[in-house]
Protein backbone atom coordinates (compact mmCIF):
# COMPACT_ATOMS: atom_id res chain seq x y z
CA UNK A 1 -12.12 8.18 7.93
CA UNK A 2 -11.07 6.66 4.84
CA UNK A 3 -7.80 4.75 3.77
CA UNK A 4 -5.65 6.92 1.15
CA UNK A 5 -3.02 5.34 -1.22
CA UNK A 6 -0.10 7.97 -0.26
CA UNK A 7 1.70 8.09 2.71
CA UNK A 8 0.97 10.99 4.24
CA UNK A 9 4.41 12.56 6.29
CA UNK A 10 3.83 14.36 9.65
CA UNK A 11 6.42 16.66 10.91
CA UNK A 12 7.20 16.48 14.95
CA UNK A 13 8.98 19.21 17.21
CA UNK A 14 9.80 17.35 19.70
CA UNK A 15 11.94 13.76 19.94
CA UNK A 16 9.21 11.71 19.73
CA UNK A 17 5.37 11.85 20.29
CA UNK A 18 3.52 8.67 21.55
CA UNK A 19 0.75 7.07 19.57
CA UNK A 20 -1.97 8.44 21.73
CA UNK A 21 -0.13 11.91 20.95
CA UNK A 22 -0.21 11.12 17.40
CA UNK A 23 -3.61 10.02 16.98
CA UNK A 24 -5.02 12.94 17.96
CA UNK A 25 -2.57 15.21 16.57
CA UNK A 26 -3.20 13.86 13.15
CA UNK A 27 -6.99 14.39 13.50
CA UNK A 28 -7.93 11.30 13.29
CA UNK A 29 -10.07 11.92 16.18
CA UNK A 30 -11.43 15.54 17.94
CA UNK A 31 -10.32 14.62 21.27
CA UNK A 32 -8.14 12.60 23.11
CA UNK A 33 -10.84 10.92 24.88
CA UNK A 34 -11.34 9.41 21.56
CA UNK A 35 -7.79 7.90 21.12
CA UNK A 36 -8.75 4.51 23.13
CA UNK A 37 -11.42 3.93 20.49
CA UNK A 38 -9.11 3.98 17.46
CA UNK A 39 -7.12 1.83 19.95
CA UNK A 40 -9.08 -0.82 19.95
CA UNK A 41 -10.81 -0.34 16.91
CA UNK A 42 -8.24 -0.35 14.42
CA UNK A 43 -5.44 -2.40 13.46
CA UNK A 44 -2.47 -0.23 13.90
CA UNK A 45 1.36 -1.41 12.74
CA UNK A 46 4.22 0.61 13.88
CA UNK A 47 7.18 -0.55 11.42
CA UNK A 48 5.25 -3.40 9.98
CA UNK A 49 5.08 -4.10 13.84
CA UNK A 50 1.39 -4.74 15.20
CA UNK A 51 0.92 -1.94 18.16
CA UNK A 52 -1.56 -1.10 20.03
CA UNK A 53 -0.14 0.80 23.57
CA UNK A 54 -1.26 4.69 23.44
CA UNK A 55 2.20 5.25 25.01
CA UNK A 56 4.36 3.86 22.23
CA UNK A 57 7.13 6.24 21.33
CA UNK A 58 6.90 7.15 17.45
CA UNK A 59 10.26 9.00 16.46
CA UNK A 60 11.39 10.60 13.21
CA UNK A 61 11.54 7.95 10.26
CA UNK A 62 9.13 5.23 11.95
CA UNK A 63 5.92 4.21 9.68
CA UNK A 64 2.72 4.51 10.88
CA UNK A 65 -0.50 2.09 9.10
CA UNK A 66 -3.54 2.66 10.59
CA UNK A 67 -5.54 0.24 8.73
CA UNK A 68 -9.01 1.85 7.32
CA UNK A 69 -7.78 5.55 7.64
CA UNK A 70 -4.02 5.58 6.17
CA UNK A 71 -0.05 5.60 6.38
CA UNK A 72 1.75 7.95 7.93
CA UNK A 73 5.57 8.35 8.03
CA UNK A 74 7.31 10.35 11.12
CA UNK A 75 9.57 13.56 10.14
CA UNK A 76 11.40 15.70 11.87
């Protein structure tokens, strides 16, 4: 896991996916067993926001930093 200097854009289906969702789905980890790790591991900012719920709602346009492993921005 290592911190890029691009922000790297993931593209959603749905309305939102939570930051547990997102976690995984950006394969960070292998399994969601895995997320609550990261969790308290990392420092993660949602919108220049510190965040660190597993059930925060991440919609289209909101900035992901996962500090150590990279930015992410939200698409639709």
């Amino acid at each position: 896991m290592k911190e890029s200097g691009f922000m790297e854009k993931i593209i959603i289906r749905s309305e939102y996916i939570t930051l547990g969702q997102f976690i995984k789905f950006t394969n960070i980890v292998s399994s969601g067993g895995m997320v609550k790790a990261i969790l308290e591991e990392y420092t993660i900012y949602v919108n220049d926001i510190l965040e660190a719920r597993r059930g925060k709602k991440l919609y289209p346009g909101d900035k992901v930093l996962i500090k150590g492993i990279g930015t992410y921005k939200i698409g639709k």
